[in-house]
Protein backbone atom coordinates (compact mmCIF):
# COMPACT_ATOMS: atom_id res chain seq x y z
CA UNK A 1 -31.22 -31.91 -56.78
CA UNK A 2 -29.17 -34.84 -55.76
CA UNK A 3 -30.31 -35.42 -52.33
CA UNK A 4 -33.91 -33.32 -51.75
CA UNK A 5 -34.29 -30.51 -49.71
CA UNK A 6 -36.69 -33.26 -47.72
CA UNK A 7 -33.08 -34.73 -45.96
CA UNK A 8 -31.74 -31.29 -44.78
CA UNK A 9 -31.39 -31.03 -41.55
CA UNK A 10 -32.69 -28.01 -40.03
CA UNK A 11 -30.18 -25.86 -40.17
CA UNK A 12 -28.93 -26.58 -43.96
CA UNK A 13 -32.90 -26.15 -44.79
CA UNK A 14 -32.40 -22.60 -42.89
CA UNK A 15 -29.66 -21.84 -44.70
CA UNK A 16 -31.01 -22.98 -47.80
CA UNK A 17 -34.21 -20.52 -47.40
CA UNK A 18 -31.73 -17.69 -46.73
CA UNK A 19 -29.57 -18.51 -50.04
CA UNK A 20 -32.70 -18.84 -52.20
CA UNK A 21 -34.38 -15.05 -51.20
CA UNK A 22 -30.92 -13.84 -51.52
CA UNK A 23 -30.91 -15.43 -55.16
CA UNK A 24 -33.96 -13.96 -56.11
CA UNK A 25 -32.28 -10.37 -55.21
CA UNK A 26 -29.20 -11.49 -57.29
CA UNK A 27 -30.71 -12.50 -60.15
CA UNK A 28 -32.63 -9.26 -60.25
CA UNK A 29 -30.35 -7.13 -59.62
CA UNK A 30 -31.97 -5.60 -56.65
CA UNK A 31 -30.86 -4.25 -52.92
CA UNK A 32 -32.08 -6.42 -50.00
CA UNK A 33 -34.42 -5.24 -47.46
CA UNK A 34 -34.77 -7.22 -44.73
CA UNK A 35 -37.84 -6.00 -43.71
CA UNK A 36 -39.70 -6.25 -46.90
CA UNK A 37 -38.46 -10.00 -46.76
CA UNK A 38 -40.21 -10.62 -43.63
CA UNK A 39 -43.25 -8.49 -44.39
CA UNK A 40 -43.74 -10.21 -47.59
CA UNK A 41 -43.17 -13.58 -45.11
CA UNK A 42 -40.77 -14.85 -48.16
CA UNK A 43 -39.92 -17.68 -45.36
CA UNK A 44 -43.03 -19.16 -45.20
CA UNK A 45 -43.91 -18.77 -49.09
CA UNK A 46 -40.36 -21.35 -49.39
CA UNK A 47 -41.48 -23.91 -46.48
CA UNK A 48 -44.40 -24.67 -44.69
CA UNK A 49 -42.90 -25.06 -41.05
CA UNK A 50 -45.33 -27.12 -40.04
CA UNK A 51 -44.36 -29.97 -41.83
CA UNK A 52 -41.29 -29.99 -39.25
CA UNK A 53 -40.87 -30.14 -35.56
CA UNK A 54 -39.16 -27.11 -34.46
CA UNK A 55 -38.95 -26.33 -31.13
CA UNK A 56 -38.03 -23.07 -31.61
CA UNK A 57 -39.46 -21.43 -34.61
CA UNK A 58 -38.84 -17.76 -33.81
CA UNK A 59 -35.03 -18.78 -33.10
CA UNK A 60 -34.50 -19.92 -36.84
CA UNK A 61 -36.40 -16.72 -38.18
CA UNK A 62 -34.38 -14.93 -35.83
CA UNK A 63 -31.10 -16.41 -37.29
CA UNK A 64 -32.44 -16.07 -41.08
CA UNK A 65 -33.02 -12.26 -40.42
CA UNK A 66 -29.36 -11.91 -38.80
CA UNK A 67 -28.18 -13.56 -42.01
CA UNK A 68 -30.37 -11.09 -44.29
CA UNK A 69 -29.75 -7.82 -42.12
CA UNK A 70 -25.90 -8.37 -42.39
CA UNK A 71 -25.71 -8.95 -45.96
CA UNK A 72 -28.06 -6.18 -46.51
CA UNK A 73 -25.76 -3.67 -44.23
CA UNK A 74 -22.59 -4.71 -45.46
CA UNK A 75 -23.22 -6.27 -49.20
CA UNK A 76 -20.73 -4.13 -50.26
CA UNK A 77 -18.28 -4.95 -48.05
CA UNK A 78 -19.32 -8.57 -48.65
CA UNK A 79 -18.84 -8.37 -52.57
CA UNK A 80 -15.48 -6.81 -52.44
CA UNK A 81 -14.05 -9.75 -50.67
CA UNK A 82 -15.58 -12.38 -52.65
CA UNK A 83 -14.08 -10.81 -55.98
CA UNK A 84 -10.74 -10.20 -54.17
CA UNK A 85 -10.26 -14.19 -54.43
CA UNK A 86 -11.76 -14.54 -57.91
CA UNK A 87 -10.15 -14.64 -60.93
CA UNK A 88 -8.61 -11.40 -61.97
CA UNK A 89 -10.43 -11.18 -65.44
CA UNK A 90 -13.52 -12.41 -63.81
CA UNK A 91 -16.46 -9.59 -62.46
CA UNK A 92 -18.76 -9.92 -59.76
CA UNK A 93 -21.86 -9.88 -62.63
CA UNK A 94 -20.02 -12.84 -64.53
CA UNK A 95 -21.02 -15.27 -61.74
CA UNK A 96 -23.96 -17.44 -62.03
CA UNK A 97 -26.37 -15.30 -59.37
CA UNK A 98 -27.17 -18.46 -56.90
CA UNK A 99 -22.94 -18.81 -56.37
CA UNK A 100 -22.95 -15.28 -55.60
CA UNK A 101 -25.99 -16.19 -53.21
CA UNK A 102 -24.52 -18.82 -51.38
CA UNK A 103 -21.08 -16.86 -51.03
CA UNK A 104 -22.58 -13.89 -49.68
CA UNK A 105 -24.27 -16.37 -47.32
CA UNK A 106 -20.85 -17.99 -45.84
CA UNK A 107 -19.24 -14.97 -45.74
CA UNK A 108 -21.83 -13.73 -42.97
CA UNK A 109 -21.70 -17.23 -41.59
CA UNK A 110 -17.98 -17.87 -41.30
CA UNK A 111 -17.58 -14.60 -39.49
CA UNK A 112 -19.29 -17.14 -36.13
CA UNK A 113 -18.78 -20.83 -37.50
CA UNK A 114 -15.84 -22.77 -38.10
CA UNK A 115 -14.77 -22.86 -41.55
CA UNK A 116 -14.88 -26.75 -41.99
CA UNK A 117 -19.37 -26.27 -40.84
CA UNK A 118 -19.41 -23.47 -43.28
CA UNK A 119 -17.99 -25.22 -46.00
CA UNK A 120 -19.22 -28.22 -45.87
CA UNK A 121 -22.70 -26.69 -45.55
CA UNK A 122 -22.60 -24.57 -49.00
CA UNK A 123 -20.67 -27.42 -50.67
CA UNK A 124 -23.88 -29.63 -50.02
CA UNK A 125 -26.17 -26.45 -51.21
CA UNK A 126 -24.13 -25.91 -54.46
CA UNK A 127 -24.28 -29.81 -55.23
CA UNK A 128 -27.80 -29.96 -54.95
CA UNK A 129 -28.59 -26.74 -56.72
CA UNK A 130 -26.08 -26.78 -59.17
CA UNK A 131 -25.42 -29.65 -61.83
CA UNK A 132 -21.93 -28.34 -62.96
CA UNK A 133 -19.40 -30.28 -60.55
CA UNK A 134 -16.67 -27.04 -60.54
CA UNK A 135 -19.15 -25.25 -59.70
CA UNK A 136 -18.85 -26.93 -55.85
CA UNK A 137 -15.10 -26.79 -56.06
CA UNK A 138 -15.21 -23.33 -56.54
CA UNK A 139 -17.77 -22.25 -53.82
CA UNK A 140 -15.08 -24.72 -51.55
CA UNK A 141 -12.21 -22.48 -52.57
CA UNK A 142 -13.75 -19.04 -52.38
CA UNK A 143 -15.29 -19.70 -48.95
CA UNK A 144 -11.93 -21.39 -47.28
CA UNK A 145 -10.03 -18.10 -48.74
CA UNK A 146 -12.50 -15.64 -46.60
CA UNK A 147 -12.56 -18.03 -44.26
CA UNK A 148 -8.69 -17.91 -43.77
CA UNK A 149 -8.89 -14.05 -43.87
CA UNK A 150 -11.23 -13.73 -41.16
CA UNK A 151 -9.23 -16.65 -39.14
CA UNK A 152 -5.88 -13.77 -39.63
CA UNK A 153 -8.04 -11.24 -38.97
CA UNK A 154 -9.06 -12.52 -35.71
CA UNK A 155 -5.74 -12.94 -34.27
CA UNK A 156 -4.49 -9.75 -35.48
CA UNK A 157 -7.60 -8.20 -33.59
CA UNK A 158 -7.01 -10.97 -30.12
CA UNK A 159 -2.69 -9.90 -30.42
CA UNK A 160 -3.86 -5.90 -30.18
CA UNK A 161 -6.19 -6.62 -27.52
C-alpha cells in the first residue's frame, strides 16, 4: 500500500472494510449474506474501532450493512452493468476479484454520491491495493460509465415524474 490504511479518513476506511469482505466473497466464489457478515462481526475482525474516535459507531455499521444488503439483493443486477462497459471479449470471472469488489462497491455508492466522491474514493482504494497502475485507470473508467448511466437514468425518471 502506498499510503496506509492508517491515513483514511473514516469514510474511505468504511468503504475499504466493505470492499475487503466483499473480496473475500469474490475470490471464493460465494453469495453474500449480509447477515452472516455481521454475525460473524467480519467488521470488527478488519478494525478495531477503538483505535478511532467515532462518534457514531452504529451509523458506519449501519452504512456498511446498506452497502452489503444491496449488493447482496441486486448482485446480479450489479454484475450485468459492470460487464456491459467491459471489454467485449472480456468475462466477469477474468477480472482480478478485488476490482470486481470495489466496482460492485461504487455501483451501490454512486446510486446516492456524486460521481467525482465515488471515484475518487475507489481510485485511492485500487492504488493502494493494487500495484498495477491500469489497474486504477480502469476502475476510473468503469465507475464514471455507471456513473453516467445512473446520472441519464435519473433524469429520464425526474422528466416522467
Amino acid at each position: 500500500m502506498s499510503s496506509g490504511i492508517e491515513n483514511y479518513s473514516i469514510r474511505r476506511l468504511m468503504r475499504t472494510m466493505v470492499v475487503m469482505v466483499v473480496y473475500e466473497y469474490e475470490l471464493l466464489s460465494e453469495n453474500i449474506v449480509a447477515n452472516k457478515i455481521f454475525q460473524d462481526d467480519k467488521f470488527n475482525d478488519l478494525f478495531d474501532y477503538k483505535k478511532i474516535r467515532i462518534k457514531n459507531k452504529n451509523q458506519f455499521l449501519n452504512e456498511q450493512l446498506q452497502i452489503i444488503l444491496t449488493i447482496e439483493k441486486n448482485y446480479d443486477t450489479f454484475k450485468k452493468m459492470i460487464i456491459k462497459h467491459i471489454r467485449n471479449d472480456w468475462s466477469w470471472s477474468r477480472l482480478d476479484p478485488l476490482i470486481r469488489s470495489m466496482l460492485l462497491c461504487a455501483s451501490v455508492e454512486l446510486w446516492k454520491l456524486d460521481i467525482g466522491i465515488v471515484t475518487n474514493e475507489y481510485v485511492e482504494i485500487a492504488k493502494d491495493f493494487i500495484p498495477d497502475n491500469e489497474s486504477y485507470k480502469f476502475i476510473n473508467i468503469i465507475i464514471e460509465k455507471i456513473g453516467k448511466e445512473y446520472h441519464e437514468f435519473k433524469q429520464k425518471r425526474n422528466q416522467t415524474n
